[in-house]
C-alpha atoms as a PDB file:
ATOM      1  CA  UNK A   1      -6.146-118.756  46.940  1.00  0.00           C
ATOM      2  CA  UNK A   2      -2.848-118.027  45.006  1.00  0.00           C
ATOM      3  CA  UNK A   3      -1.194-114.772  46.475  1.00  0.00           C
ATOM      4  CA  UNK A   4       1.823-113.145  44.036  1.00  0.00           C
ATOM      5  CA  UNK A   5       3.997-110.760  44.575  1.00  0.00           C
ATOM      6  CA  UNK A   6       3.987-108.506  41.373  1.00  0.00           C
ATOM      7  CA  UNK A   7       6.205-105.203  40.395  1.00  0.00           C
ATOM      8  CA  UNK A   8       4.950-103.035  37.184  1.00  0.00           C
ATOM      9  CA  UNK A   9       7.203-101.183  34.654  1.00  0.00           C
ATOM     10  CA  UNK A  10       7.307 -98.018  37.140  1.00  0.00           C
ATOM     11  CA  UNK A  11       8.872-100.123  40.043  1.00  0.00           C
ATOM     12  CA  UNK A  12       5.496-100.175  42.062  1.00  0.00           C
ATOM     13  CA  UNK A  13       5.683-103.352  44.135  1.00  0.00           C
ATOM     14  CA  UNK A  14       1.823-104.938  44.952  1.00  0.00           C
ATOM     15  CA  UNK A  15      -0.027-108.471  45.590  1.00  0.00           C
ATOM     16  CA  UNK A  16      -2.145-109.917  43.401  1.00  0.00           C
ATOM     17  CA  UNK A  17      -5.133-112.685  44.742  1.00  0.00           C
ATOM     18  CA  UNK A  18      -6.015-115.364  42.312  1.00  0.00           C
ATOM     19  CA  UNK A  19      -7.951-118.480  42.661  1.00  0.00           C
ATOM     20  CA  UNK A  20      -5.328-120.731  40.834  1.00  0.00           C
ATOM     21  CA  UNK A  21      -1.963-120.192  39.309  1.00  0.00           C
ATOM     22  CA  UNK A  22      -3.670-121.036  35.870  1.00  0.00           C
ATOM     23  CA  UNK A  23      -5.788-117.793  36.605  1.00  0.00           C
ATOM     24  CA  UNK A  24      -2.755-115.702  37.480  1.00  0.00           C
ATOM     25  CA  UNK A  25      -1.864-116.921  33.653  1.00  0.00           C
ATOM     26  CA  UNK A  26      -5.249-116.693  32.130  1.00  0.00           C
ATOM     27  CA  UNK A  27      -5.298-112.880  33.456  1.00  0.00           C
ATOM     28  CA  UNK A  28      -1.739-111.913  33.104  1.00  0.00           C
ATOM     29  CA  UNK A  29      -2.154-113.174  29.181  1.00  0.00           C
ATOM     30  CA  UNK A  30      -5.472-111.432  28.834  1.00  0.00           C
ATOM     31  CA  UNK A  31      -3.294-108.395  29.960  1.00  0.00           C
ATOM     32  CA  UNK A  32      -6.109-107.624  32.993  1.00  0.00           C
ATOM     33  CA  UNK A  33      -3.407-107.521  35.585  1.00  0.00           C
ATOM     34  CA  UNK A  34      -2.621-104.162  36.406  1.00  0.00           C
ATOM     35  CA  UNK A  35      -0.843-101.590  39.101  1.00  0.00           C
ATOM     36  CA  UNK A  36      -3.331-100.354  41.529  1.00  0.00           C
ATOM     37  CA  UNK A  37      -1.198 -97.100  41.835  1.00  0.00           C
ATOM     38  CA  UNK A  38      -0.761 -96.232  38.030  1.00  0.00           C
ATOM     39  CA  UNK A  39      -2.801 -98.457  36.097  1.00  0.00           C
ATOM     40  CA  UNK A  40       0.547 -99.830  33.877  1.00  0.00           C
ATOM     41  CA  UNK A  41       0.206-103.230  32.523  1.00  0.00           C
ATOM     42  CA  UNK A  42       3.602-103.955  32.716  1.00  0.00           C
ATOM     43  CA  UNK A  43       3.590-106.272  34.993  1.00  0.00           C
ATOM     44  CA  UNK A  44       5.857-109.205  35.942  1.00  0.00           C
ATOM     45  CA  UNK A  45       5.671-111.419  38.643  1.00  0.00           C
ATOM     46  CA  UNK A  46       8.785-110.961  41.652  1.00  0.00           C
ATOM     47  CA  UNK A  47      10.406-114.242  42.772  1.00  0.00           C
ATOM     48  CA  UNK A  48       9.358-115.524  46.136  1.00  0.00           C
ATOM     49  CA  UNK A  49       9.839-118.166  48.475  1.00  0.00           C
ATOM     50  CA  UNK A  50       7.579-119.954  50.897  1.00  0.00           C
ATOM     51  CA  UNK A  51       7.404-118.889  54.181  1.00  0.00           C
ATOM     52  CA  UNK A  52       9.136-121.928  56.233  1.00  0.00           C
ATOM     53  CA  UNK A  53       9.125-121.632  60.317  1.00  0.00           C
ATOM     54  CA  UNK A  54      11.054-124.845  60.885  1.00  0.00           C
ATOM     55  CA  UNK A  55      12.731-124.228  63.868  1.00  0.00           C
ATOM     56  CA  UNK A  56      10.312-121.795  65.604  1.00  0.00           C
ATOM     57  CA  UNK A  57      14.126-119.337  66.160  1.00  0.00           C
ATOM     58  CA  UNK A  58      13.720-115.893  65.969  1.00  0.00           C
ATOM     59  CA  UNK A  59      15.838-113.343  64.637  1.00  0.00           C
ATOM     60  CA  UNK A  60      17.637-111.846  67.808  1.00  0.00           C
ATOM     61  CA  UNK A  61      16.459-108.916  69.159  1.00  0.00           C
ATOM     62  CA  UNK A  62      19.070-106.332  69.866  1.00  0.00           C
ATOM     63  CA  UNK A  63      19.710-105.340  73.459  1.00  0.00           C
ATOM     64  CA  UNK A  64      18.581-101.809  74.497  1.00  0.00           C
ATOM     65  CA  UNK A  65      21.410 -99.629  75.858  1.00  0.00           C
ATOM     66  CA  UNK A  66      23.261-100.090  79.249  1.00  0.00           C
ATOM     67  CA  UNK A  67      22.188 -97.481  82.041  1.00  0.00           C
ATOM     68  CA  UNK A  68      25.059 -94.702  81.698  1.00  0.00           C
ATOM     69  CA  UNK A  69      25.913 -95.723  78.551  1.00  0.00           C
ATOM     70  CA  UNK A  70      26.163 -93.656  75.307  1.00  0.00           C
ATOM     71  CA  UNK A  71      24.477 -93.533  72.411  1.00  0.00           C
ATOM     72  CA  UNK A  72      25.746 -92.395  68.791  1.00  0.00           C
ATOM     73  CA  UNK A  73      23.479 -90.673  65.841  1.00  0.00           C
ATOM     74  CA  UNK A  74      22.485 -93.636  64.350  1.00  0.00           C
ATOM     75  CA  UNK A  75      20.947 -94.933  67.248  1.00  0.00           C
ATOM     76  CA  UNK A  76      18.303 -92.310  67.011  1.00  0.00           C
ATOM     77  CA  UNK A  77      14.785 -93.392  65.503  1.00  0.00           C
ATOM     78  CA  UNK A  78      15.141 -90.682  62.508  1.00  0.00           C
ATOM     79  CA  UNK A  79      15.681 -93.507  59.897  1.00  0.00           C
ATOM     80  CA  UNK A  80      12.751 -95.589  61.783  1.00  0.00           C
ATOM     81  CA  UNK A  81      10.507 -92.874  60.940  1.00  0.00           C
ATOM     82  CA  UNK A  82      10.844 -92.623  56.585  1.00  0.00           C
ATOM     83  CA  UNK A  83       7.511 -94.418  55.546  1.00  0.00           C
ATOM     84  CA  UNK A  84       8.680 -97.299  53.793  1.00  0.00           C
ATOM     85  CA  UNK A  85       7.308 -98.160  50.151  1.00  0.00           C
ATOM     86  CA  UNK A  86       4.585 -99.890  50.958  1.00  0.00           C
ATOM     87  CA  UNK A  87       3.253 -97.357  53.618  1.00  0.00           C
ATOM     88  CA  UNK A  88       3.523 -94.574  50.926  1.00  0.00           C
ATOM     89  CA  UNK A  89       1.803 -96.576  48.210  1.00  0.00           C
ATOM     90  CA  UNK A  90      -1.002 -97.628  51.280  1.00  0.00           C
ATOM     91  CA  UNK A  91      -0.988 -93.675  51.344  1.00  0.00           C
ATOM     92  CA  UNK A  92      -1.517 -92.695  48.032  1.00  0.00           C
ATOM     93  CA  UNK A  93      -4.136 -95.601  47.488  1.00  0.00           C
ATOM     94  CA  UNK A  94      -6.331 -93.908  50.807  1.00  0.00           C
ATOM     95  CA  UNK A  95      -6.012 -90.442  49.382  1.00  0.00           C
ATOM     96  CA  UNK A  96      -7.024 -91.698  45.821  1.00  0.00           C
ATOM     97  CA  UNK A  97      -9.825 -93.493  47.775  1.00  0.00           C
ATOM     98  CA  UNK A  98     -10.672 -90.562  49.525  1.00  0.00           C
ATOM     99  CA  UNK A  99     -10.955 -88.416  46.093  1.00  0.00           C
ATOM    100  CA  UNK A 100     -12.778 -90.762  44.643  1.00  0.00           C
ATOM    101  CA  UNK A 101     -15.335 -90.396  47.698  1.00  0.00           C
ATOM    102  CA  UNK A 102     -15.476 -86.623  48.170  1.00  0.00           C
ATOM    103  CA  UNK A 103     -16.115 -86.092  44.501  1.00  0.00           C
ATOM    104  CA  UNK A 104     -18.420 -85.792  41.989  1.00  0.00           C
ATOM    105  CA  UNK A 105     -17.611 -87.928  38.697  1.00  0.00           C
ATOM    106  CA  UNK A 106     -18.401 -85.759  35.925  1.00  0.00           C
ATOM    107  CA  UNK A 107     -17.002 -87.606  32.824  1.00  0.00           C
ATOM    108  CA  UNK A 108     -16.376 -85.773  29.934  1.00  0.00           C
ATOM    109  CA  UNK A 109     -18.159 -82.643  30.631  1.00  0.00           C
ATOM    110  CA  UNK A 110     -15.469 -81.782  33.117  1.00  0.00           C
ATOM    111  CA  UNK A 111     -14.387 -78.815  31.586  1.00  0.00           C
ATOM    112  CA  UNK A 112     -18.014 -77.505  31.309  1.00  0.00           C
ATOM    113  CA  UNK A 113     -18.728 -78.224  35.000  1.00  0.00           C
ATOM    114  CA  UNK A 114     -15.274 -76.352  36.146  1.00  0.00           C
ATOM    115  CA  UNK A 115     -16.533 -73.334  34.557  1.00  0.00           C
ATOM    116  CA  UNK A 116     -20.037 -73.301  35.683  1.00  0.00           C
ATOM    117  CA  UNK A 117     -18.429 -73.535  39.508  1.00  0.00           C
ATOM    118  CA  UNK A 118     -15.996 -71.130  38.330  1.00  0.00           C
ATOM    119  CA  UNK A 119     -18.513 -68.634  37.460  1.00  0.00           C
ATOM    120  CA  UNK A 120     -21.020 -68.957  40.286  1.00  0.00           C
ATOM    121  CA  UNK A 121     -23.760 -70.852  38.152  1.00  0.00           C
ATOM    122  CA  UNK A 122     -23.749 -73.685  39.737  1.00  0.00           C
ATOM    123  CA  UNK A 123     -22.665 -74.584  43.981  1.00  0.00           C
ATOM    124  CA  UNK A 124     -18.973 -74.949  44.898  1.00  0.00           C
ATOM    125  CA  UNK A 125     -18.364 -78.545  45.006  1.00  0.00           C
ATOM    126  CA  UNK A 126     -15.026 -81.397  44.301  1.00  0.00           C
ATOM    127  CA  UNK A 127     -15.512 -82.599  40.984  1.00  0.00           C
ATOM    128  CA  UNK A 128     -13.310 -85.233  38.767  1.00  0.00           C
ATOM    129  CA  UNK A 129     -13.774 -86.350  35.129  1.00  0.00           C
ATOM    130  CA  UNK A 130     -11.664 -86.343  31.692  1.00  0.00           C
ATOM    131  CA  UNK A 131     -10.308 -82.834  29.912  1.00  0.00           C
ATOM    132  CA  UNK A 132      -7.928 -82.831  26.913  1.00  0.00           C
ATOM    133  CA  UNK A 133      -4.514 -81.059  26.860  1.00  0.00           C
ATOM    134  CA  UNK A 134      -6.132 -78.412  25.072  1.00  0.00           C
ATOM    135  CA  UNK A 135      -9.124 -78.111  27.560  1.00  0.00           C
ATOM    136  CA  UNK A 136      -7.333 -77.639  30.683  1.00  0.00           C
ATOM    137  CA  UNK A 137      -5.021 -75.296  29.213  1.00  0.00           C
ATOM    138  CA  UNK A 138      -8.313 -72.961  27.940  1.00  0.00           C
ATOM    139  CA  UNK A 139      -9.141 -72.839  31.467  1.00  0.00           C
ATOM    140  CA  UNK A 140      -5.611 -72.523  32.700  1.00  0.00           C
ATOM    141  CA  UNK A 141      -5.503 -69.383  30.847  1.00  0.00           C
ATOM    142  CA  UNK A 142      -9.343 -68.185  32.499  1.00  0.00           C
ATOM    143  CA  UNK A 143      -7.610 -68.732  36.026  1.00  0.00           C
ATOM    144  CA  UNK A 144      -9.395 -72.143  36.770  1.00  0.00           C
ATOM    145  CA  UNK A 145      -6.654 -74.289  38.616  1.00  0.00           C
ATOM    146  CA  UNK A 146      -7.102 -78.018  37.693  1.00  0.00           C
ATOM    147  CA  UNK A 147      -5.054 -80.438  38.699  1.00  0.00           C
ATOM    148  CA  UNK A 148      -3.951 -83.643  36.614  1.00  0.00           C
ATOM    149  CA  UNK A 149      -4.116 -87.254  37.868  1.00  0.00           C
ATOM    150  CA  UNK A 150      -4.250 -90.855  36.684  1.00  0.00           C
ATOM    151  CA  UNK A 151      -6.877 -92.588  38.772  1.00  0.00           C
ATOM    152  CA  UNK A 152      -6.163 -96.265  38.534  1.00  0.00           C
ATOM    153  CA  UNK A 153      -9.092 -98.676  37.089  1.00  0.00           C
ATOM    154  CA  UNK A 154      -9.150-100.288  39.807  1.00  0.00           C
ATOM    155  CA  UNK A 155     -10.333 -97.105  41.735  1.00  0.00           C
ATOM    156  CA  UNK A 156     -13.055 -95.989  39.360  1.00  0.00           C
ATOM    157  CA  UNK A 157     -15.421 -98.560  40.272  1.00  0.00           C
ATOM    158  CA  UNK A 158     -17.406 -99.982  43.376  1.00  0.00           C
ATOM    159  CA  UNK A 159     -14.731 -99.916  46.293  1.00  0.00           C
ATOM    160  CA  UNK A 160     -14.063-103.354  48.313  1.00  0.00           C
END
C-alpha cells in the first residue's frame, strides 16, 4: 500500500491510499484523484520523506515550571487550543458525513420538494439535492431559506 501526501489547488492538504505508485499515476492521469473537502482536481502530490527512527532519540521534552516560579502569556495553553488544519478538515468531513446521513437525497426535484415542506403538503424533514441559480433565488424570494454547498464525490456515495 502506497500512502501520498497530496494538496489540491485550494490548499487542502489530504492522503491518498494506492496499491502501487504506478496506480497513484494511472489515477492521477485519469484525473480520478480528487479533494475529499471540495472535490477540485487540482491535485499535486507534496514532497515527503521516509520516516527513519535510527537512533530511537526523542525530541526533548520541555521541563514544566519550577514551584514559585513565574509564568509569562505565552505559556498559557490558548495557542494549544486553535484546531489545527487537519482537525478542522476531520471536522468539516464529520459534519458533511453527518448531512449526508440526516438527509433525504432528492436530486433534481429539490426545488419542488422545498416547497411542498414549505407549504405543509408534505412532513417537515432535511432534504439535499441540485437547484439552479435561478431556482434558489425563486424560492429565496417566497421566504424558503436554502443553503448552498459542494458535497464532495467522495461523500455522495456508500460511506467507508
Amino acid at each position: 500500500m502506497k500512502v501520498v501526501d497530496l494538496r489540491c489547488g485550494n490548499g487542502h492538504g489530504f492522503e491518498g491510499w494506492f496499491g502501487s505508485e504506478e496506480e497513484f499515476q494511472r489515477q492521477q492521469e485519469a484525473g480520478q484523484v480528487e479533494c475529499p473537502l471540495c472535490a477540485d482536481r487540482s491535485v499535486h502530490r507534496l514532497p515527503s520523506a521516509p520516516r527513519l527512527n535510527l537512533s530511537g532519540a526523542r525530541a526533548p521534552r520541555s521541563e514544566a515550571p519550577s514551584p514559585g516560579s513565574a509564568t509569562t502569556a505565552s505559556a498559557t495553553p490558548a495557542a494549544a487550543e486553535k484546531p489545527s488544519g487537519h482537525e478542522l478538515q476531520a471536522a468539516w468531513m464529520q459534519a458533511m458525513r453527518q448531512l449526508v446521513a440526516n438527509t433525504e437525497d432528492v436530486g433534481e426535484r429539490f426545488a419542488h420538494e422545498a416547497r411542498r415542506i414549505h407549504y405543509g403538503e408534505t412532513p417537515q424533514r432535511g432534504i439535499r439535492g441540485q437547484a439552479s441559480a435561478d431556482e434558489r433565488a425563486a424560492l429565496a424570494e417566497e421566504g424558503i431559506e436554502v443553503v448552498s454547498i459542494h458535497l464532495p464525490e467522495a461523500l455522495k456515495g456508500p460511506m467507508q
